[in-house]
C-alpha atoms as a PDB file:
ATOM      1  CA  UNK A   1     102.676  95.966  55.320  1.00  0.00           C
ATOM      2  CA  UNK A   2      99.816  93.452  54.317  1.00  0.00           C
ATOM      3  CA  UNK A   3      97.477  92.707  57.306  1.00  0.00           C
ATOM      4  CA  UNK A   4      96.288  88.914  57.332  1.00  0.00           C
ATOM      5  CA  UNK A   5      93.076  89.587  59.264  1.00  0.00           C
ATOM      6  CA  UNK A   6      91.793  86.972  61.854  1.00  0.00           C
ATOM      7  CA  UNK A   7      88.684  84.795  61.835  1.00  0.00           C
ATOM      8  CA  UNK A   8      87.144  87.084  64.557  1.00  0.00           C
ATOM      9  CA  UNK A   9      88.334  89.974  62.178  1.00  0.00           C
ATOM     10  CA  UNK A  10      87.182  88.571  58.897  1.00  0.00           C
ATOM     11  CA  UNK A  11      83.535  87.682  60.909  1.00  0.00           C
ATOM     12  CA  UNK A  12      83.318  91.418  61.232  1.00  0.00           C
ATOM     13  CA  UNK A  13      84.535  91.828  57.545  1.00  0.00           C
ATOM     14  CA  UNK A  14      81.729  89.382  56.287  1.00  0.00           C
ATOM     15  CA  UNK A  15      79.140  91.557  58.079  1.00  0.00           C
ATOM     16  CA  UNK A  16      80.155  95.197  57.145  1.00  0.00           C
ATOM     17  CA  UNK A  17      80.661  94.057  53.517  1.00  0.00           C
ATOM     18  CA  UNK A  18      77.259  92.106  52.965  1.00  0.00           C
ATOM     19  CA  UNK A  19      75.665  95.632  54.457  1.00  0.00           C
ATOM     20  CA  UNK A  20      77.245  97.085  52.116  1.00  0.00           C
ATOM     21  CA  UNK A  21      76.602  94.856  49.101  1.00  0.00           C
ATOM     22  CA  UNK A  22      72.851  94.936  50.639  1.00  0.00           C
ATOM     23  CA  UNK A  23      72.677  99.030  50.047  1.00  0.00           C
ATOM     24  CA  UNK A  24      74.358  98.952  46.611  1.00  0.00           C
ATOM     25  CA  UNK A  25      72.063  96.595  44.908  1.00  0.00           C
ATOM     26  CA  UNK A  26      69.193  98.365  46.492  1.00  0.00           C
ATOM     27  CA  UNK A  27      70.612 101.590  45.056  1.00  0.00           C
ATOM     28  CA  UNK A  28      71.601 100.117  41.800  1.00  0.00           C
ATOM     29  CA  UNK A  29      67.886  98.961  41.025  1.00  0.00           C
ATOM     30  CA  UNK A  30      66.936 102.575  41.265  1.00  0.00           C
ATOM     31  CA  UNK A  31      69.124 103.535  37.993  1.00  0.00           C
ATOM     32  CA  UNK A  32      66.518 104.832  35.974  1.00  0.00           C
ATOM     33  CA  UNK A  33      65.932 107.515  33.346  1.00  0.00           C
ATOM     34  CA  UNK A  34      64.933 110.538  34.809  1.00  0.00           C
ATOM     35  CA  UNK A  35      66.684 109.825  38.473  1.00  0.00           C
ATOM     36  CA  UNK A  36      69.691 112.058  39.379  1.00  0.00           C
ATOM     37  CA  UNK A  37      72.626 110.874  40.684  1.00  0.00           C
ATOM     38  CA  UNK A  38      71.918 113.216  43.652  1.00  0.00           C
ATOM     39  CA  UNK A  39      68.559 111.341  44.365  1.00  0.00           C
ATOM     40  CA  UNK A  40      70.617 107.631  44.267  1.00  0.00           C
ATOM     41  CA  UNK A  41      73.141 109.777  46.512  1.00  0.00           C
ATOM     42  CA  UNK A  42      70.305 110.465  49.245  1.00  0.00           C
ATOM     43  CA  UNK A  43      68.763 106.859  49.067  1.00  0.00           C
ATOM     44  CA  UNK A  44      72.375 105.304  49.981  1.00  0.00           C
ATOM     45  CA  UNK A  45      72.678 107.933  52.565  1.00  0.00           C
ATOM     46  CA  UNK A  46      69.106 107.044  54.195  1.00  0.00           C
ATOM     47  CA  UNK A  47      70.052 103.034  53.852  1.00  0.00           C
ATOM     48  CA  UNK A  48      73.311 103.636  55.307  1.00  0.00           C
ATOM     49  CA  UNK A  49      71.792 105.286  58.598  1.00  0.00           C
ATOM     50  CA  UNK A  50      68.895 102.238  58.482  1.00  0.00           C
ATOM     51  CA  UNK A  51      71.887 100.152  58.311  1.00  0.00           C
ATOM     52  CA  UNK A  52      73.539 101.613  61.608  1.00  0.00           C
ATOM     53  CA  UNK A  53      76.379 102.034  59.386  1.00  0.00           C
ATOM     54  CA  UNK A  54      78.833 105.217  58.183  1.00  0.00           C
ATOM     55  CA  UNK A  55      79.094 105.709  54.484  1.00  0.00           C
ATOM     56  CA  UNK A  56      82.660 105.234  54.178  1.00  0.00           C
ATOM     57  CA  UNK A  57      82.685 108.441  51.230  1.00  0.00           C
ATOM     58  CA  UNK A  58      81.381 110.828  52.983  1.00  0.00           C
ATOM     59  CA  UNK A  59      84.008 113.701  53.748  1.00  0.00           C
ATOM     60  CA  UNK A  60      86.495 111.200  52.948  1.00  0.00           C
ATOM     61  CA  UNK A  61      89.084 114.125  52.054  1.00  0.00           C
ATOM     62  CA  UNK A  62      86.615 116.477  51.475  1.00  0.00           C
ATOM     63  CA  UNK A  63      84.403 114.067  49.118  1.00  0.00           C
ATOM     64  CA  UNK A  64      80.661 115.410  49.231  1.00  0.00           C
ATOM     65  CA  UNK A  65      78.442 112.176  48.064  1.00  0.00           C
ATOM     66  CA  UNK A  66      77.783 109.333  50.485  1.00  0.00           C
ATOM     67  CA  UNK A  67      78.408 107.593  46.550  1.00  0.00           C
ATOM     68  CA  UNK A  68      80.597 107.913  43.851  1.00  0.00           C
ATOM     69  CA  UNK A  69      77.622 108.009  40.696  1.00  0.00           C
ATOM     70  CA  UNK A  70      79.928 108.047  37.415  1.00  0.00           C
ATOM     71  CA  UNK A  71      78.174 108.042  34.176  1.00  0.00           C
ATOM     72  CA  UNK A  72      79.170 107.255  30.240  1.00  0.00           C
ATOM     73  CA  UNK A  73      82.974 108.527  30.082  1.00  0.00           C
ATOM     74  CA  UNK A  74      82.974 109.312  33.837  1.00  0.00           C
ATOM     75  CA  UNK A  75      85.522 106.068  35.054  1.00  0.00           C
ATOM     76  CA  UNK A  76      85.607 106.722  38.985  1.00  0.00           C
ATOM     77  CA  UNK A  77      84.723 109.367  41.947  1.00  0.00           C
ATOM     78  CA  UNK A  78      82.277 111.010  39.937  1.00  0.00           C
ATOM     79  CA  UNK A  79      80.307 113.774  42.443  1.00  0.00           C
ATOM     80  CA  UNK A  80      76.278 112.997  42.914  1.00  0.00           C
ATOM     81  CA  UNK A  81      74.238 115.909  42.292  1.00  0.00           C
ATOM     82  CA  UNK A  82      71.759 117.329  39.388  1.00  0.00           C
ATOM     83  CA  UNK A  83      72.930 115.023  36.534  1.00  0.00           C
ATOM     84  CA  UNK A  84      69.594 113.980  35.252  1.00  0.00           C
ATOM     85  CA  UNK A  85      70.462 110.048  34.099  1.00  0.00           C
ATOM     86  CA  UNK A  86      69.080 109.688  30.114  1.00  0.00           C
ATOM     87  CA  UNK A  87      67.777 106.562  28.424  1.00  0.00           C
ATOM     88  CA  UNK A  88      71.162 104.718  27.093  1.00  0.00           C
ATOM     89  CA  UNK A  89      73.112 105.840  29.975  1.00  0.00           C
ATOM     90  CA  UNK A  90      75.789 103.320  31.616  1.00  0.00           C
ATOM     91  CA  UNK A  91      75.842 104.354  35.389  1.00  0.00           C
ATOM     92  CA  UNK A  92      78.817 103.009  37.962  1.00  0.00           C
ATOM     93  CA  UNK A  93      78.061 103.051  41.264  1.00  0.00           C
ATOM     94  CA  UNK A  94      80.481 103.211  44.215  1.00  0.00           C
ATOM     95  CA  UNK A  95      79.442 102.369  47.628  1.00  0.00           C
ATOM     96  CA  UNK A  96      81.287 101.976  51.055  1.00  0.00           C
ATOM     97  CA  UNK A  97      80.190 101.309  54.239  1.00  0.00           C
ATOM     98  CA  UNK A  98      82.071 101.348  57.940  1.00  0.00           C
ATOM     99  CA  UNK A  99      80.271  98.715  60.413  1.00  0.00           C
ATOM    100  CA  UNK A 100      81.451  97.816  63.604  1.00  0.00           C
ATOM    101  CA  UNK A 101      85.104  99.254  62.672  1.00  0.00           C
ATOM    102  CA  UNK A 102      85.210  97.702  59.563  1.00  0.00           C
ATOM    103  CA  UNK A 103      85.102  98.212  55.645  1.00  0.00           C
ATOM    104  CA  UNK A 104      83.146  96.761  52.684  1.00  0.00           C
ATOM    105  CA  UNK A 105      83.592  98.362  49.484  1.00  0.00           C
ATOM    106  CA  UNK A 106      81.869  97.308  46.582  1.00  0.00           C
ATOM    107  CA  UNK A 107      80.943  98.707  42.932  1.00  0.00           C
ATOM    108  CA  UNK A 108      78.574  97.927  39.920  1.00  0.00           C
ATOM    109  CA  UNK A 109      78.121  99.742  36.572  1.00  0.00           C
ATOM    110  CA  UNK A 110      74.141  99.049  35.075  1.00  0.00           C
ATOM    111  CA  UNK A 111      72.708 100.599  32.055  1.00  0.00           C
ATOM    112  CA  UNK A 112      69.522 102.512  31.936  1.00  0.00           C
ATOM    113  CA  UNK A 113      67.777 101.418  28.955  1.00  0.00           C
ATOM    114  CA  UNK A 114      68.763 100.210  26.196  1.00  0.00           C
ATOM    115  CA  UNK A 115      72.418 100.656  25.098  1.00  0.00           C
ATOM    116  CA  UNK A 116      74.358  99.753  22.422  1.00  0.00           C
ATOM    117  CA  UNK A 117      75.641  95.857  22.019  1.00  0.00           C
ATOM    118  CA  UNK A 118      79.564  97.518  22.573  1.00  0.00           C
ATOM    119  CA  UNK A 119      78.804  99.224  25.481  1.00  0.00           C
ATOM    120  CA  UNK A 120      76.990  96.059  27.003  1.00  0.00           C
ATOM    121  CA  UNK A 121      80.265  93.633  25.894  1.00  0.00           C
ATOM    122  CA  UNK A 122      82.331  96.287  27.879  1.00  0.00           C
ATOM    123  CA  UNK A 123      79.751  96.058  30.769  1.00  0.00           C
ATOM    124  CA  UNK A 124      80.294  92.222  30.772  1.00  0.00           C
ATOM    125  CA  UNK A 125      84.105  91.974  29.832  1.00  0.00           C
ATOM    126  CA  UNK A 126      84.931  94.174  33.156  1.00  0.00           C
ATOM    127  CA  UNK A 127      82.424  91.664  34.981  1.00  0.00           C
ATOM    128  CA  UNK A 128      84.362  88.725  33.510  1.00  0.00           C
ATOM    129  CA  UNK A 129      87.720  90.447  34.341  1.00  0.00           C
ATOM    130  CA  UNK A 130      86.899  91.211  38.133  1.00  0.00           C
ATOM    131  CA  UNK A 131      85.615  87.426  37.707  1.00  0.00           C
ATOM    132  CA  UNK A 132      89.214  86.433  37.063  1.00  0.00           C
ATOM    133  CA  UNK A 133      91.023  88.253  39.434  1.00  0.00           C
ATOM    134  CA  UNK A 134      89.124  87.005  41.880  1.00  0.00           C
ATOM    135  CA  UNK A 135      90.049  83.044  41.113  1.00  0.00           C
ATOM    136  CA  UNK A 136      93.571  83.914  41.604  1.00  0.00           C
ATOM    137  CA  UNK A 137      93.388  85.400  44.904  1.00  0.00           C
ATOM    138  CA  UNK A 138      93.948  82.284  46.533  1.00  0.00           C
ATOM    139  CA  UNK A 139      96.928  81.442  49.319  1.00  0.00           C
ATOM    140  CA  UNK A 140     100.270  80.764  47.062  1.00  0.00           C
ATOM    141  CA  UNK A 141      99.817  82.805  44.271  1.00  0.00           C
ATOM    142  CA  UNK A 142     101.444  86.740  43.657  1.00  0.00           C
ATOM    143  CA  UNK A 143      99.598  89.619  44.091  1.00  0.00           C
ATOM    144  CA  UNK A 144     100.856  90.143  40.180  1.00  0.00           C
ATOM    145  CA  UNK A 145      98.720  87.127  39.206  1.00  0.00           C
ATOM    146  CA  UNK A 146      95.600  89.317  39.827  1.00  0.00           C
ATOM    147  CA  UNK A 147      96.753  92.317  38.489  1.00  0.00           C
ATOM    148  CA  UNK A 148      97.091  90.275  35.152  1.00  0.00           C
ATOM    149  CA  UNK A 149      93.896  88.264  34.919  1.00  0.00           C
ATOM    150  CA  UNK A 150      92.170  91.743  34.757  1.00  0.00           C
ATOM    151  CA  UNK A 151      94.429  92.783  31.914  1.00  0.00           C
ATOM    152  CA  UNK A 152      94.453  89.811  29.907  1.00  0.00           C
ATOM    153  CA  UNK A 153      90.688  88.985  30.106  1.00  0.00           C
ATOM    154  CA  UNK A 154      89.964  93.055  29.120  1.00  0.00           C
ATOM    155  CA  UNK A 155      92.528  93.798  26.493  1.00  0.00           C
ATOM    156  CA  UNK A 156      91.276  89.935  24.463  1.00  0.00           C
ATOM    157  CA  UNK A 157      88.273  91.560  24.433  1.00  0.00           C
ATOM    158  CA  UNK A 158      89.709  94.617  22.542  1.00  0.00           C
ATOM    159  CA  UNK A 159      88.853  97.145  25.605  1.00  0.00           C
ATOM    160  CA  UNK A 160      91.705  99.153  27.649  1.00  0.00           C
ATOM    161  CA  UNK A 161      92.740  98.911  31.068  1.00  0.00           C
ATOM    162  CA  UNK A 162      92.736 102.339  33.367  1.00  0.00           C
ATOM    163  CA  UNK A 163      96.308 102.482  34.849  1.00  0.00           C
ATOM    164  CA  UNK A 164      95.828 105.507  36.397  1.00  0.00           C
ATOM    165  CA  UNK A 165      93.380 103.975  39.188  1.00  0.00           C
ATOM    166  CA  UNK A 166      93.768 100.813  41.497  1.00  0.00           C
ATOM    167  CA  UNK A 167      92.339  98.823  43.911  1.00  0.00           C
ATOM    168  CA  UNK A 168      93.656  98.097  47.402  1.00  0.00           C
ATOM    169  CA  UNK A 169      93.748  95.947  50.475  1.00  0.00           C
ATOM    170  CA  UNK A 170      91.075  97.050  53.006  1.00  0.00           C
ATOM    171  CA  UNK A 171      89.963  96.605  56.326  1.00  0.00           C
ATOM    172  CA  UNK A 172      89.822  98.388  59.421  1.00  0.00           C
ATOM    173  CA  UNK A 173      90.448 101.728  56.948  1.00  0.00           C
ATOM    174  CA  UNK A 174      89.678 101.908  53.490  1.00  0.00           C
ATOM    175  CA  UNK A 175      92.697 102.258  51.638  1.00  0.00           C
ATOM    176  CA  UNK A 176      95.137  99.380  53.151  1.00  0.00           C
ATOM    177  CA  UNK A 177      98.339  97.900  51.740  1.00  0.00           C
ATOM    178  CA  UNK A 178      98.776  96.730  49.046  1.00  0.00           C
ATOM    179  CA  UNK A 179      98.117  98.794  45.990  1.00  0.00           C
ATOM    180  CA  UNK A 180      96.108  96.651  43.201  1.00  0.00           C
ATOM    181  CA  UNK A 181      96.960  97.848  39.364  1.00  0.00           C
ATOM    182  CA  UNK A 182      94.497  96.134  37.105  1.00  0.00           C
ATOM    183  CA  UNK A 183      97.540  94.980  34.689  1.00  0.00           C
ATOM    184  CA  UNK A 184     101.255  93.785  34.787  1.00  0.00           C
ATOM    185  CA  UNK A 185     102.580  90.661  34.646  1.00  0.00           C
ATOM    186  CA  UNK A 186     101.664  87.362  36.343  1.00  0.00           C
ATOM    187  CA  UNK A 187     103.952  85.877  38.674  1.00  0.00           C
ATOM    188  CA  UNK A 188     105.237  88.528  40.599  1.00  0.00           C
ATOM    189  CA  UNK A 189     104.671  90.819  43.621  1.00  0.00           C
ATOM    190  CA  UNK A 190     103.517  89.683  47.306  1.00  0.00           C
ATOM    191  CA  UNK A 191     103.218  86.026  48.234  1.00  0.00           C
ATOM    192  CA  UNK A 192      99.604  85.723  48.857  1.00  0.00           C
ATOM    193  CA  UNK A 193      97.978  84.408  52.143  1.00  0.00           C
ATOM    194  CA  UNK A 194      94.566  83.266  53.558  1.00  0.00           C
ATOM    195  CA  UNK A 195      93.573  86.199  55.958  1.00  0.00           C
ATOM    196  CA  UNK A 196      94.623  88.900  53.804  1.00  0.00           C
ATOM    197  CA  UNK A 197      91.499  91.063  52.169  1.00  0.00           C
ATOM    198  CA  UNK A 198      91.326  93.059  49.280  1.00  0.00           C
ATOM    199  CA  UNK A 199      88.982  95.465  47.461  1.00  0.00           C
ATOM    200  CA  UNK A 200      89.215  94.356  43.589  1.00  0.00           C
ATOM    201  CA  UNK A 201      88.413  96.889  41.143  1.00  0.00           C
ATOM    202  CA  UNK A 202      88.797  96.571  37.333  1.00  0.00           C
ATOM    203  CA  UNK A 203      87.913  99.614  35.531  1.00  0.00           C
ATOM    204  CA  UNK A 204      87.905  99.266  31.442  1.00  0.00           C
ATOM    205  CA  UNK A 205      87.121 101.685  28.903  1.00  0.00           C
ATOM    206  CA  UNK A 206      85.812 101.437  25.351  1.00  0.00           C
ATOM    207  CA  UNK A 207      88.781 103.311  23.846  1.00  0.00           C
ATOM    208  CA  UNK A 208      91.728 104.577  25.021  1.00  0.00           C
ATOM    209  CA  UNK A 209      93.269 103.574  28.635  1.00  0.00           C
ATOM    210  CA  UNK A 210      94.474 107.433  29.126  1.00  0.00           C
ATOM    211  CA  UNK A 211      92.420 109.746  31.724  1.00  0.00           C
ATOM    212  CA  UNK A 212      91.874 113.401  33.109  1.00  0.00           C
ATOM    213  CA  UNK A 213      90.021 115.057  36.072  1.00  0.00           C
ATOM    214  CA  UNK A 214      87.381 117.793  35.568  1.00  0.00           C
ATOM    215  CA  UNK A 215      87.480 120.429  36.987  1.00  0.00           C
ATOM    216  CA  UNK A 216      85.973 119.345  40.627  1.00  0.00           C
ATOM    217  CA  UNK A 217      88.919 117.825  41.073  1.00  0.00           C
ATOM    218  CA  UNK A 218      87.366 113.873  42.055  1.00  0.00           C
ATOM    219  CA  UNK A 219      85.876 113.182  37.988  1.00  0.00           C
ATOM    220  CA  UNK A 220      88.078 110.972  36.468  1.00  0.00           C
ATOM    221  CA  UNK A 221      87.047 110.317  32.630  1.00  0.00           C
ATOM    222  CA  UNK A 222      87.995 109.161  29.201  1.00  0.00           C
ATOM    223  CA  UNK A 223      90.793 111.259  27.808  1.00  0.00           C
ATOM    224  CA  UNK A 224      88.945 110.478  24.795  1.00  0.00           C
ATOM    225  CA  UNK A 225      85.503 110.663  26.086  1.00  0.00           C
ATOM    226  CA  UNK A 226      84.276 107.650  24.790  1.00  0.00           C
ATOM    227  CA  UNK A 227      82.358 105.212  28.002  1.00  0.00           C
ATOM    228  CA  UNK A 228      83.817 103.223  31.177  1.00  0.00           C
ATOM    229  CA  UNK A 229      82.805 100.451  32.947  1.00  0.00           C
ATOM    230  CA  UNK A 230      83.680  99.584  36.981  1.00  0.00           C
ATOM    231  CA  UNK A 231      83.147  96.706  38.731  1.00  0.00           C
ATOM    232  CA  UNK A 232      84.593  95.725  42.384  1.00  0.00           C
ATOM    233  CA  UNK A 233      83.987  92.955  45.158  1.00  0.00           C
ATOM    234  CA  UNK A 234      85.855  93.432  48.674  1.00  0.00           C
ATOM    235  CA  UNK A 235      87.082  89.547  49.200  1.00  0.00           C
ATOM    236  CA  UNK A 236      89.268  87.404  51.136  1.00  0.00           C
ATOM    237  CA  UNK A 237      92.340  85.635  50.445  1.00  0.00           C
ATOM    238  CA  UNK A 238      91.425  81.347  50.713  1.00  0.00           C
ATOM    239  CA  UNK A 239      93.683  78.692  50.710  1.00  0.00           C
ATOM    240  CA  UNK A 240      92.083  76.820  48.335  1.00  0.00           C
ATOM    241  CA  UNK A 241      89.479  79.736  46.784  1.00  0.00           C
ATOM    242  CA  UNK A 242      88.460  83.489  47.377  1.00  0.00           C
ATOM    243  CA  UNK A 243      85.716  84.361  49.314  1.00  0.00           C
ATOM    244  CA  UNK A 244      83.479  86.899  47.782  1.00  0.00           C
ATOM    245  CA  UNK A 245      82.663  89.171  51.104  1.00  0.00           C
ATOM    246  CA  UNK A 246      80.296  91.785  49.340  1.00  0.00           C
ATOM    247  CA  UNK A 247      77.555  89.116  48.434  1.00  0.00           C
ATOM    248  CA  UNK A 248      74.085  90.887  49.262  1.00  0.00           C
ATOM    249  CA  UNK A 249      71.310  89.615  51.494  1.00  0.00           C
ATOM    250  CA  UNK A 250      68.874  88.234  49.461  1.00  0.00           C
ATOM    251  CA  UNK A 251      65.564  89.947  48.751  1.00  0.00           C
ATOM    252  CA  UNK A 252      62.863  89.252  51.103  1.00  0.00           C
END
């Protein structure tokens, strides 16, 4: 069942996700050659206590990072630890945050130094698709309609959607109804209605859409090794437009 969340509810929402929006950014802008992942790991976890807030990772089925820090080919749930980032690196970071009983869930993937001009289209292209999905998550339209603004603005681009990997309605817990495939066709699935909240999550690769675990057992990557790109915003369902809930508090 889809939740609609209430305006008291969705209050709540606002807060927990701009927290966590806050933390990511301030995580993000320590991407860096020469940083682990483990170091960006301990920096959300110290934010994330400063917050008064629970990372929302953390143990979450025996998950060991307070992020997920996935780098190059890694697509999703890669494990924080010694990984040294390298000059030319892309870097996707995964943050979420429980406040006050609720959950904000929120993703960006930034390079660290230069790259190459294909891996920064494929940066911008996911941006562009998460961009998309968002417009059409507005009272009236099917959940389908989403799913396929992320596929059509990706694959126009020449990149591949992940299949394997979706995003998901949140709220009080972090996986909610309904599953969110990045692709299908428009037009079909769940009426959409204001109230109901979603965590939006293209993921697009460079080459092909297919994908394996390592050995861990969380590190998804490229079957064929070649990079990924993630972006996701935790937003509400308007009647007339979305609302973005993981906007960060501006810098003081």
């Amino acid at each position: 069942m889809i939740v609609i969340k209430k305006e008291h509810e969705l209050d709540a929402m606002r807060v927990a996700a701009r927290k966590t929006a806050t933390i990511l950014r301030a995580v993000a802008d320590r991407v860096a050659p020469g940083v682990t992942t483990g170091e960006l790991d301990a920096y959300a976890a110290e934010l994330a206590k400063a917050a008064e807030g629970r990372c929302a990772f953390y143990g979450y089925h025996g998950f060991s990072g307070h992020i997920c820090a996935s780098v190059n080919e890694e697509i999703v749930h890669g494990v924080p630890g010694g990984r040294m980032i390298r000059d030319g690196d892309i870097v996707s970071i995964d943050f979420g945050l429980v406040y006050d009983g609720f959950v904000g869930d929120t993703a960006i993937t930034v390079a660290a130094g230069s790259i190459p001009l294909e891996w920064q289209q494929l940066l911008d292209v996911t941006k562009a698709s998460l961009e998309a999905a968002i417009e059409q998550a507005v009272e009236g339209n099917r959940l389908g309609d989403i799913s396929n603004a992320v596929q059509r603005t990706a694959e126009a681009a020449g990149f591949s959607i992940v299949r394997d990997f979706v995003g998901h309605g949140i709220g009080r817990e972090m996986h909610e109804d309904p599953q969110i495939p990045n692709f299908g066709p428009a037009g079909q699935g769940p009426v959409l209605k204001a109230g109901m909240t979603f965590a939006i999550e293209p993921m697009v690769n460079l080459g092909v859409h297919q994908t394996e675990i390592l050995e861990d057992g969380w590190t998804v990557v490229t079957k064929d090794r070649l990079p990924s790109a993630h972006f996701e915003h935790t937003v509400a369902v308007g009647k007339e437009q979305a609302e973005i809930l993981t906007v960060a508090d501006k810098p003081v």
